[in-house]
N, C-alpha and C. Protein backbone atom coordinates (compact mmCIF):
# COMPACT_ATOMS: atom_id res chain seq x y z
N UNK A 1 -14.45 -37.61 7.57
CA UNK A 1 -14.78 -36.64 8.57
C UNK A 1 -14.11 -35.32 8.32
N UNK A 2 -14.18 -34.23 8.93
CA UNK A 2 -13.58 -32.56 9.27
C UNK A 2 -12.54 -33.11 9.14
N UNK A 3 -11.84 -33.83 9.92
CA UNK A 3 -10.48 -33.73 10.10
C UNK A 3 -9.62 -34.69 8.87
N UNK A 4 -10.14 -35.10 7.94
CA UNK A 4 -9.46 -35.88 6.93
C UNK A 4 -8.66 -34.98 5.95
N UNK A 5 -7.41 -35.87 5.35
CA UNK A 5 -6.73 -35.07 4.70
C UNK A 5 -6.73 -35.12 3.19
N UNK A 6 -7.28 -34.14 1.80
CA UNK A 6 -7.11 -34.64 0.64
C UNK A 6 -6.33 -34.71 -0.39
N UNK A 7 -6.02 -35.17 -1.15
CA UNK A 7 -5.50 -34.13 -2.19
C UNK A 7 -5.99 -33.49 -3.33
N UNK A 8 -6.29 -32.79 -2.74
CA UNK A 8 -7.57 -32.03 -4.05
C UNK A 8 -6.53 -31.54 -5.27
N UNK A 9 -7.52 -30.97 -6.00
CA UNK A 9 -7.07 -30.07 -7.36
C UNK A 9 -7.81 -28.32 -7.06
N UNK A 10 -6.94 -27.72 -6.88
CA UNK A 10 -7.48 -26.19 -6.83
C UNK A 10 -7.57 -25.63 -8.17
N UNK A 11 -8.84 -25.32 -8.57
CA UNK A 11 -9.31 -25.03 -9.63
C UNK A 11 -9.51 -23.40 -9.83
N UNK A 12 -9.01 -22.58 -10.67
CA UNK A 12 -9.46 -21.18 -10.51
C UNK A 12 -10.34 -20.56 -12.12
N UNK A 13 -11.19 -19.92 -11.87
CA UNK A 13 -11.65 -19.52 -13.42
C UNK A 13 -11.39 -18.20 -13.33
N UNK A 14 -11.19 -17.72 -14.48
CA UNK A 14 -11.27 -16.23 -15.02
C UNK A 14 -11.01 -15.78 -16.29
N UNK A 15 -11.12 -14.43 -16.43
CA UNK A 15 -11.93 -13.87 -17.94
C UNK A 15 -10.67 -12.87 -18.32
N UNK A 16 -9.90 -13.38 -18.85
CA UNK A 16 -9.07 -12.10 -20.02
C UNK A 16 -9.87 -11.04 -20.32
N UNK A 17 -9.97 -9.48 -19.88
CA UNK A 17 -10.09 -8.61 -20.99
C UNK A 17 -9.46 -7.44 -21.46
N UNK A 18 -9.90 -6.84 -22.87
CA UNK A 18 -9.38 -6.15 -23.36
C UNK A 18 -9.54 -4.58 -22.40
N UNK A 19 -8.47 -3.92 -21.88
CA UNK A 19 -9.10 -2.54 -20.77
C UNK A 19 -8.95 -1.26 -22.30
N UNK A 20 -9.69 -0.64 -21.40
CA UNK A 20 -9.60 1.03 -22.57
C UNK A 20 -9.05 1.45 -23.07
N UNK A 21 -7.66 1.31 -21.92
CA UNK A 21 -6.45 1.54 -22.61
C UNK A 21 -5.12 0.67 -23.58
N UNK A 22 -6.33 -0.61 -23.28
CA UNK A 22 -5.92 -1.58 -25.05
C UNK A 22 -4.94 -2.81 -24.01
N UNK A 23 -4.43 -2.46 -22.91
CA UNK A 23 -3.79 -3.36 -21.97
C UNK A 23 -4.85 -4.29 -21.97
N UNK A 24 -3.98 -5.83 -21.75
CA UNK A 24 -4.93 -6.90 -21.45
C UNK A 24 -5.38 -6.68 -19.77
N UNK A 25 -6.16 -7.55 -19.24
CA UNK A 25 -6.60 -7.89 -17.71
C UNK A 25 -7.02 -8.98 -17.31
N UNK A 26 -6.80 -9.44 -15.89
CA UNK A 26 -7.10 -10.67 -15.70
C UNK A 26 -8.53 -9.96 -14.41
N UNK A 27 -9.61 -10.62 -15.08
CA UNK A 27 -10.54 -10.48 -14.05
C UNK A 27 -11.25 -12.19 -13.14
N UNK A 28 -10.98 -12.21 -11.86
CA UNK A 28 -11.28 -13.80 -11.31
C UNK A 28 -12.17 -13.97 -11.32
N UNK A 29 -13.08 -14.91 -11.07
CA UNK A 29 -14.37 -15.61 -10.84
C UNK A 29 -14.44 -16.24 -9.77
N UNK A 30 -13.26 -16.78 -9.23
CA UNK A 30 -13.42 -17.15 -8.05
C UNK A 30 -12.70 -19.29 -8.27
N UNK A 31 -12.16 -19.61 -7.18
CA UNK A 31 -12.00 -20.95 -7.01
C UNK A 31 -12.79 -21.75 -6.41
N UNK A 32 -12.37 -23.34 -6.26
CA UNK A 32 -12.55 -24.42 -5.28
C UNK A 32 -11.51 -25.20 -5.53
N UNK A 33 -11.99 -26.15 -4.47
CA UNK A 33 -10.96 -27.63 -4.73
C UNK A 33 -11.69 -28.63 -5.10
N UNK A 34 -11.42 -29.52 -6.25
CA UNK A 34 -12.15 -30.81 -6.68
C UNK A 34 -11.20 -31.66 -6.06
N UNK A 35 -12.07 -32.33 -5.62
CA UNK A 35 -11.30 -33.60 -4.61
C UNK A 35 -11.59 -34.88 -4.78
N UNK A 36 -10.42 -35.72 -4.60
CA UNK A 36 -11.09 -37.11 -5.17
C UNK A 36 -12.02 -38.16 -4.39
N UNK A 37 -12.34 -39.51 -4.61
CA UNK A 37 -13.70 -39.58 -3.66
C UNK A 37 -12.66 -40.52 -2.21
N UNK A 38 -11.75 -40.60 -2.26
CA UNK A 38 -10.85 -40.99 -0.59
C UNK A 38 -9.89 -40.10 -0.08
N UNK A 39 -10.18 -40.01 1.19
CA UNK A 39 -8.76 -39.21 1.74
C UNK A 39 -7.40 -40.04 1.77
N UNK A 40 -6.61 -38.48 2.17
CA UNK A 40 -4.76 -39.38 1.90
C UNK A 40 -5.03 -40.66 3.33
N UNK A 41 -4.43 -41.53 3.20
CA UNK A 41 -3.96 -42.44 4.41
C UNK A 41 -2.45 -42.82 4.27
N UNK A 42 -1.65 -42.63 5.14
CA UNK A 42 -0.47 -43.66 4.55
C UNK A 42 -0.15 -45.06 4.88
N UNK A 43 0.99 -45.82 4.28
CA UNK A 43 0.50 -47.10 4.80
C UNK A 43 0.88 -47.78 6.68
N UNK A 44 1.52 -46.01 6.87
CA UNK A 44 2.25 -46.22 8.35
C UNK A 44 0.81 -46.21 9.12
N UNK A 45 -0.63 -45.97 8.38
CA UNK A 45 -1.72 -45.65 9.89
C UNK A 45 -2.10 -46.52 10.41
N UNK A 46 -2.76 -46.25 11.51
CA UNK A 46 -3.34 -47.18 12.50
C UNK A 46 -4.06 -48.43 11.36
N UNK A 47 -4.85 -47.68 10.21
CA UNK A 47 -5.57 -48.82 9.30
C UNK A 47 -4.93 -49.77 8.26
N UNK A 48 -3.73 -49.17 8.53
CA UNK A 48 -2.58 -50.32 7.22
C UNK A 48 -3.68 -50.23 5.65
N UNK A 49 -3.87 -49.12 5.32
CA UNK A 49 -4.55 -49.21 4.38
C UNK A 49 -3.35 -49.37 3.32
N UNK A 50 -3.32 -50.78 2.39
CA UNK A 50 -2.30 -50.50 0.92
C UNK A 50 -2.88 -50.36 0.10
N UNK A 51 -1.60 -49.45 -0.51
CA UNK A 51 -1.66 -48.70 -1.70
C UNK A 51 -2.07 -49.73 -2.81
N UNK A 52 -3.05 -50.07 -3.06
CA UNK A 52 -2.53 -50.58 -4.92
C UNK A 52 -3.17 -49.44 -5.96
N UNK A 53 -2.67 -49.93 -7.55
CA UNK A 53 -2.88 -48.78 -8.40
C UNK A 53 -4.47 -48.01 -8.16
N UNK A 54 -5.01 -49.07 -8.17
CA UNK A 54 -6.58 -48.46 -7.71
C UNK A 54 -6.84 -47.58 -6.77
N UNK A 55 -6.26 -48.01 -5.21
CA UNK A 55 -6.47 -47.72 -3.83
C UNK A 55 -5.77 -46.18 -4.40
N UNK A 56 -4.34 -45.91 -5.14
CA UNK A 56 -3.95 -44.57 -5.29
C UNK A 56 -4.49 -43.82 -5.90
N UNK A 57 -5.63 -44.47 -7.20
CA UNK A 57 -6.91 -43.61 -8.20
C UNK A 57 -7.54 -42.63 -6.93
N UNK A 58 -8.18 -43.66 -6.27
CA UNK A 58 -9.07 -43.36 -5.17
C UNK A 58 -9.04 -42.30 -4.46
N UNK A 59 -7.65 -41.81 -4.24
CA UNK A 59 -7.38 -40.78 -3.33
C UNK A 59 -6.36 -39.69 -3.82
N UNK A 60 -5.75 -39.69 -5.45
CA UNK A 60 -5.28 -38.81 -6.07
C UNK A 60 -5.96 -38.59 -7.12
N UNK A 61 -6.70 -38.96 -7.69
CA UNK A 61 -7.32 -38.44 -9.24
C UNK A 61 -8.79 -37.78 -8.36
N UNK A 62 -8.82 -36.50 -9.37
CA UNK A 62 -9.98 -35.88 -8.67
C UNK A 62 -11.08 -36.15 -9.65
N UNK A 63 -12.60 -36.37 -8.97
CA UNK A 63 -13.63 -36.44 -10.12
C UNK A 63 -13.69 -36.09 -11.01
N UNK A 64 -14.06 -36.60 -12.26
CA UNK A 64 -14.52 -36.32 -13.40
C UNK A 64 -15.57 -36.63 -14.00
N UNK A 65 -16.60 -37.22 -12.80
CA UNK A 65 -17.75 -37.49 -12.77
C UNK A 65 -18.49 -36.46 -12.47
N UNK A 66 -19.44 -36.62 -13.68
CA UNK A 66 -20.46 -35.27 -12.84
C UNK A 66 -21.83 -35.65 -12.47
N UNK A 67 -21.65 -36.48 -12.10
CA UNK A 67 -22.72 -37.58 -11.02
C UNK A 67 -22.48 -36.74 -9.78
N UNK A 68 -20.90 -37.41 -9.16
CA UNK A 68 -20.26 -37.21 -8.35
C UNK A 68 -19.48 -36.28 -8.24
N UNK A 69 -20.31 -35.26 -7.49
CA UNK A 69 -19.06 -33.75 -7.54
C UNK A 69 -18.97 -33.86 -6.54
N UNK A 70 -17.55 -33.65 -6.34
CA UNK A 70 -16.78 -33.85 -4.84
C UNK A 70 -15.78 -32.13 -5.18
N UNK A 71 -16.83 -31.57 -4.14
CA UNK A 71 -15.86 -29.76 -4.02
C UNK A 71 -15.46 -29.53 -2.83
N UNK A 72 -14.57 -28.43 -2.22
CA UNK A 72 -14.47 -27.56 -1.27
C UNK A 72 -13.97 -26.48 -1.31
N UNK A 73 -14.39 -25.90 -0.55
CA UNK A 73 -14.50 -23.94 -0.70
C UNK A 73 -13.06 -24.06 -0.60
N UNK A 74 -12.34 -22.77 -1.17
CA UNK A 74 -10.95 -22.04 -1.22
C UNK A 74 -10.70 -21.34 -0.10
N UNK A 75 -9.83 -21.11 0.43
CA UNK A 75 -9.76 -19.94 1.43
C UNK A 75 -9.33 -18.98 0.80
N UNK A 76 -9.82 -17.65 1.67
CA UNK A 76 -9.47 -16.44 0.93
C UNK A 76 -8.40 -16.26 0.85
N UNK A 77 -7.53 -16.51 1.85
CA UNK A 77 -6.27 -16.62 1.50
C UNK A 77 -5.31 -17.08 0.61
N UNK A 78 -5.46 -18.20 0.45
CA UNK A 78 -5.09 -18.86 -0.56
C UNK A 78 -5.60 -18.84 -1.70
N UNK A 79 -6.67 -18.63 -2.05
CA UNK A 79 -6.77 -18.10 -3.11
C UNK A 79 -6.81 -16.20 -3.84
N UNK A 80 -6.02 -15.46 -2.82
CA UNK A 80 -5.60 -13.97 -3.40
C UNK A 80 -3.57 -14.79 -3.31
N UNK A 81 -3.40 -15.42 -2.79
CA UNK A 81 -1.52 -15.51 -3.38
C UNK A 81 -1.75 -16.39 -4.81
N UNK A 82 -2.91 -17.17 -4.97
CA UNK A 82 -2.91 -17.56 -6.49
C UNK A 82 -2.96 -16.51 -7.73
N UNK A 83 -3.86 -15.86 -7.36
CA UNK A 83 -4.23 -15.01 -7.99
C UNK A 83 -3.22 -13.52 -8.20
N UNK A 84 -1.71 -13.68 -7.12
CA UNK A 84 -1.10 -12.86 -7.02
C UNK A 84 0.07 -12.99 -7.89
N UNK A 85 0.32 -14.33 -7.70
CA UNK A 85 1.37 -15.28 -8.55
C UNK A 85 0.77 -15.77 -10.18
N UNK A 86 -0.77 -16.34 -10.10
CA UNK A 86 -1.10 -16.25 -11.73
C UNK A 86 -1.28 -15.38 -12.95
N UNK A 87 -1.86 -13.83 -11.96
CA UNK A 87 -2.02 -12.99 -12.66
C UNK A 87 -1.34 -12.42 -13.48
N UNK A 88 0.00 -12.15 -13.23
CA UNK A 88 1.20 -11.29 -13.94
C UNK A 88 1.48 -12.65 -14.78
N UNK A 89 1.74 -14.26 -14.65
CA UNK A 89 2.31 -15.03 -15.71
C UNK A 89 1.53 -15.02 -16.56
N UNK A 90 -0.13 -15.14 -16.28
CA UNK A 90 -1.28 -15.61 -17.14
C UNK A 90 -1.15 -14.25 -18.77
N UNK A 91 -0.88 -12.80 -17.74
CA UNK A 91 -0.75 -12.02 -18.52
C UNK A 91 0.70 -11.40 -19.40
N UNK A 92 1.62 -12.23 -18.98
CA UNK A 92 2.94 -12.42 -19.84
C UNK A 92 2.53 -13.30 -20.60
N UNK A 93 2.22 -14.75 -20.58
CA UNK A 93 2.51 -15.41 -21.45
C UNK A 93 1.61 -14.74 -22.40
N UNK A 94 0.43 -14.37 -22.68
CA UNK A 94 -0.76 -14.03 -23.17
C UNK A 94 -0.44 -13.05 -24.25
N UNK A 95 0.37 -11.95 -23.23
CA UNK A 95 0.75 -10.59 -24.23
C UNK A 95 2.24 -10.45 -24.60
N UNK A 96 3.16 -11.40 -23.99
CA UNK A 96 4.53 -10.84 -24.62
C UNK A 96 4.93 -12.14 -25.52
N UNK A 97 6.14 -11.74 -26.03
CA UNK A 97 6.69 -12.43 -26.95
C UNK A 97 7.73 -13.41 -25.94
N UNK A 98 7.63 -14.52 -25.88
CA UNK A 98 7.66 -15.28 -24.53
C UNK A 98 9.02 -16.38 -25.19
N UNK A 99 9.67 -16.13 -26.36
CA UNK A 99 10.35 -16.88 -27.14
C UNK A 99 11.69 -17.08 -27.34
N UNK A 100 12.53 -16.17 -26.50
CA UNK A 100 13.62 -16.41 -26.15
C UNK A 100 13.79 -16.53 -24.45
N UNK A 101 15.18 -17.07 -24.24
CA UNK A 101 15.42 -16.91 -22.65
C UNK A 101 15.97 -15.10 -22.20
N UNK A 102 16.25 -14.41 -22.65
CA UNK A 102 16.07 -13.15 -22.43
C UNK A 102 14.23 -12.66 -21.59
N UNK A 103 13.69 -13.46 -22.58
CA UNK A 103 12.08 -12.68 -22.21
C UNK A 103 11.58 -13.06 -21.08
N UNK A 104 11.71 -14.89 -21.19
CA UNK A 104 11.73 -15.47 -20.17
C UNK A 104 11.75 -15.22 -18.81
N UNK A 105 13.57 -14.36 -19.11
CA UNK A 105 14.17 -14.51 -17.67
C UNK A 105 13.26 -13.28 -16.48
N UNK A 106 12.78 -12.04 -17.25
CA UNK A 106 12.09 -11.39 -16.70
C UNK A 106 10.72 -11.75 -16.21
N UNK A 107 9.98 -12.53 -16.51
CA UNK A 107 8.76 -13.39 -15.96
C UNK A 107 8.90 -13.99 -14.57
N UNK A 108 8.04 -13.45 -13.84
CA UNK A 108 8.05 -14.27 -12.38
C UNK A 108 9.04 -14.31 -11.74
N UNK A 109 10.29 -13.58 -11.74
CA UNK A 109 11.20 -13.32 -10.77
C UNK A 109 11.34 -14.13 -9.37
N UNK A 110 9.80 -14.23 -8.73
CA UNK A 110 9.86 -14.37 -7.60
C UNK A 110 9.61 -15.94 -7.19
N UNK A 111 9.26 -16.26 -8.46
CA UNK A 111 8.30 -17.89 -8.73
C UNK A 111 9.33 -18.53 -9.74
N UNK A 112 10.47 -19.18 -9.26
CA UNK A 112 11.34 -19.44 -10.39
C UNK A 112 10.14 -21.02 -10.85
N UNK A 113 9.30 -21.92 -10.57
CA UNK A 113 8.71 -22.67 -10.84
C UNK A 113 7.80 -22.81 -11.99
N UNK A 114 7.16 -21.20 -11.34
CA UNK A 114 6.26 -20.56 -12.97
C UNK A 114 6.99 -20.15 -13.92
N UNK A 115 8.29 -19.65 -13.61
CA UNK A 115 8.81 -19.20 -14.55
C UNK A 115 9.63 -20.54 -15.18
N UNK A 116 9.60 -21.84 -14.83
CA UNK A 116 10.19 -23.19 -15.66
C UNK A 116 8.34 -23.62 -16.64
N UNK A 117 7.59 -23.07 -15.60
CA UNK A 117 6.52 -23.73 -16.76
C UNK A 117 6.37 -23.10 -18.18
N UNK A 118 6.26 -21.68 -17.92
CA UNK A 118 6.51 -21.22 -19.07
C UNK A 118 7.52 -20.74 -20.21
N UNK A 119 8.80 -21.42 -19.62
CA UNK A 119 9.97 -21.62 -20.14
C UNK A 119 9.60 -23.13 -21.12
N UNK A 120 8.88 -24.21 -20.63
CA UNK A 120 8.31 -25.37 -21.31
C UNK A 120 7.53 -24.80 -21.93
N UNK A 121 6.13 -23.85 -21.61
CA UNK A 121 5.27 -23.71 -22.85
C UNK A 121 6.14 -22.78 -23.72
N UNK A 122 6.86 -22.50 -23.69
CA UNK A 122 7.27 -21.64 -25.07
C UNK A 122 8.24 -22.59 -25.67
N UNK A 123 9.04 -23.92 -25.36
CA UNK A 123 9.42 -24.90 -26.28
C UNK A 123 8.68 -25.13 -26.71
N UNK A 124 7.16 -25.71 -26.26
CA UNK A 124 6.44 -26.55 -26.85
C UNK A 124 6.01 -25.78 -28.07
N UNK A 125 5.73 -24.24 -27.67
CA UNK A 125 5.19 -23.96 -28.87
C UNK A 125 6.67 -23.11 -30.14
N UNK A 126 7.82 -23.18 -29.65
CA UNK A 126 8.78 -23.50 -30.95
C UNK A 126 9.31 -24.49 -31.52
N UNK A 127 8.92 -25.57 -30.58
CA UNK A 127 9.02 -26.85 -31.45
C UNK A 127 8.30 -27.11 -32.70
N UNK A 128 7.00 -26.26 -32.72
CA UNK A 128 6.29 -26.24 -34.12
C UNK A 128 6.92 -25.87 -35.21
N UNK A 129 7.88 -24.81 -35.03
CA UNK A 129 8.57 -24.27 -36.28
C UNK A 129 10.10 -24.18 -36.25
N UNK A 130 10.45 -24.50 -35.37
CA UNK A 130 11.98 -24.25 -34.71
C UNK A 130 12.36 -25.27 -33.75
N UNK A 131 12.64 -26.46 -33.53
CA UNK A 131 13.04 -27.35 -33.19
C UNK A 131 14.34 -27.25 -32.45
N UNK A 132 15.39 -26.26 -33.67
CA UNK A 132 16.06 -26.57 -32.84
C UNK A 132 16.76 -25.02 -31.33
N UNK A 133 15.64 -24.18 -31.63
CA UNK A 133 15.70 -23.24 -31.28
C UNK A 133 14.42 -23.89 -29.56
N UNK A 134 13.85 -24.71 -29.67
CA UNK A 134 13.03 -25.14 -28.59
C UNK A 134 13.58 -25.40 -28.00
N UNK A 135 14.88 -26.12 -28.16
CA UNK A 135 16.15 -26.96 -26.49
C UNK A 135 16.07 -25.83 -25.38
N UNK A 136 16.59 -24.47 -26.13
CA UNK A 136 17.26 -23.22 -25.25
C UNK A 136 15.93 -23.21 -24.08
N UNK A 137 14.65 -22.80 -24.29
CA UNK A 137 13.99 -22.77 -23.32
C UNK A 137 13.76 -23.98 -22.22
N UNK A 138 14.01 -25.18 -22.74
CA UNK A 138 14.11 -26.42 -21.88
C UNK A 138 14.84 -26.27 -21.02
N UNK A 139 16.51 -26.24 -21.33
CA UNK A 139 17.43 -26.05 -20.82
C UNK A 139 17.22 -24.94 -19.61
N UNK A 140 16.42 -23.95 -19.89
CA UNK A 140 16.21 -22.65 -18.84
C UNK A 140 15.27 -23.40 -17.86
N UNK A 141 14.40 -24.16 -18.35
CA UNK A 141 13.35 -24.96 -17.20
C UNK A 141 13.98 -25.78 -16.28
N UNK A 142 15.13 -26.45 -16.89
CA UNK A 142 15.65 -27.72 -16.28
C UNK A 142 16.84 -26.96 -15.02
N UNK A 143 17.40 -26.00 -15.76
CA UNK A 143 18.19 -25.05 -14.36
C UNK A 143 17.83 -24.39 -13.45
N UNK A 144 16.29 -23.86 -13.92
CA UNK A 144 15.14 -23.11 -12.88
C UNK A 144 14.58 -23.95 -12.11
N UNK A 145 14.51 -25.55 -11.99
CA UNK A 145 13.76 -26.64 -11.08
C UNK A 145 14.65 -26.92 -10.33
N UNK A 146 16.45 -26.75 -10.85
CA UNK A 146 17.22 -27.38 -9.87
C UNK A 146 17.80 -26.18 -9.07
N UNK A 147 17.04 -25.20 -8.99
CA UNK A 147 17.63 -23.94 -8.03
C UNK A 147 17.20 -24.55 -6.56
């Protein structure tokens, strides 16, 4: 019903481009939520619904069926603070040199969370050639989650 609760996946698309003045840009397309095919219940409700591994598929994994598309609209709201908070990381990681914790530390100021994710994507991607130069950014993720 209206009043059920999900846990969706908020999905957002958009288009990198190159502007005139050679700066990158993030232009949106717009969101939804893919939602999975049961709402949350816990096992305190009136329905004693239990959890087993399945019963938790049911109501945390969102479709991947495209039989079954299970969507719902974004609010505008919520989707301009995504877009307020993705825009500037989407376009750091994209255009700067993202490879020490110096560079890091200036990213997302305000979002120490985004700024642990992309403290991980830039191990992941010096672990390709520098292994042991990949810890340092971990280490910055693992102190930025426990703020």
């Amino acid at each position: 019903g209206g009043s059920d609760t999900f846990d969706g996946t908020m999905r957002v698309g958009f288009v990198i481009e190159l502007q005139q003045d050679g700066a990158l840009g993030v232009e949106w397309l717009g969101g939804y939520w893919k939602m999975p095919p049961q709402p949350l219940e816990s096992p305190e409700s009136e329905g004693r619904k239990t959890w087993t591994s399945a019963g938790l598929e049911d109501v945390l994994v969102s479709s991947f069926n495209s039989v079954a598309k299970r969507t719902a609209p974004v609010s505008p709201v919520h989707l301009e603070e995504v877009y307020r908070i993705l825009g500037p990381a989407l376009l750091a990681v994209l255009h700067e040199d993202i490879s020490g914790p110096a560079a890091i530390d200036g990213l997302c100021e305000q979002e120490p969370l985004m700024k642990a994710f992309v403290a991980c994507r830039s191990s992941s991607v010096l672990r390709q050639t520098d292994v042991k130069r990949s810890w340092e950014p971990l280490k910055q993720a693992r102190a930025l989650c426990e703020e």
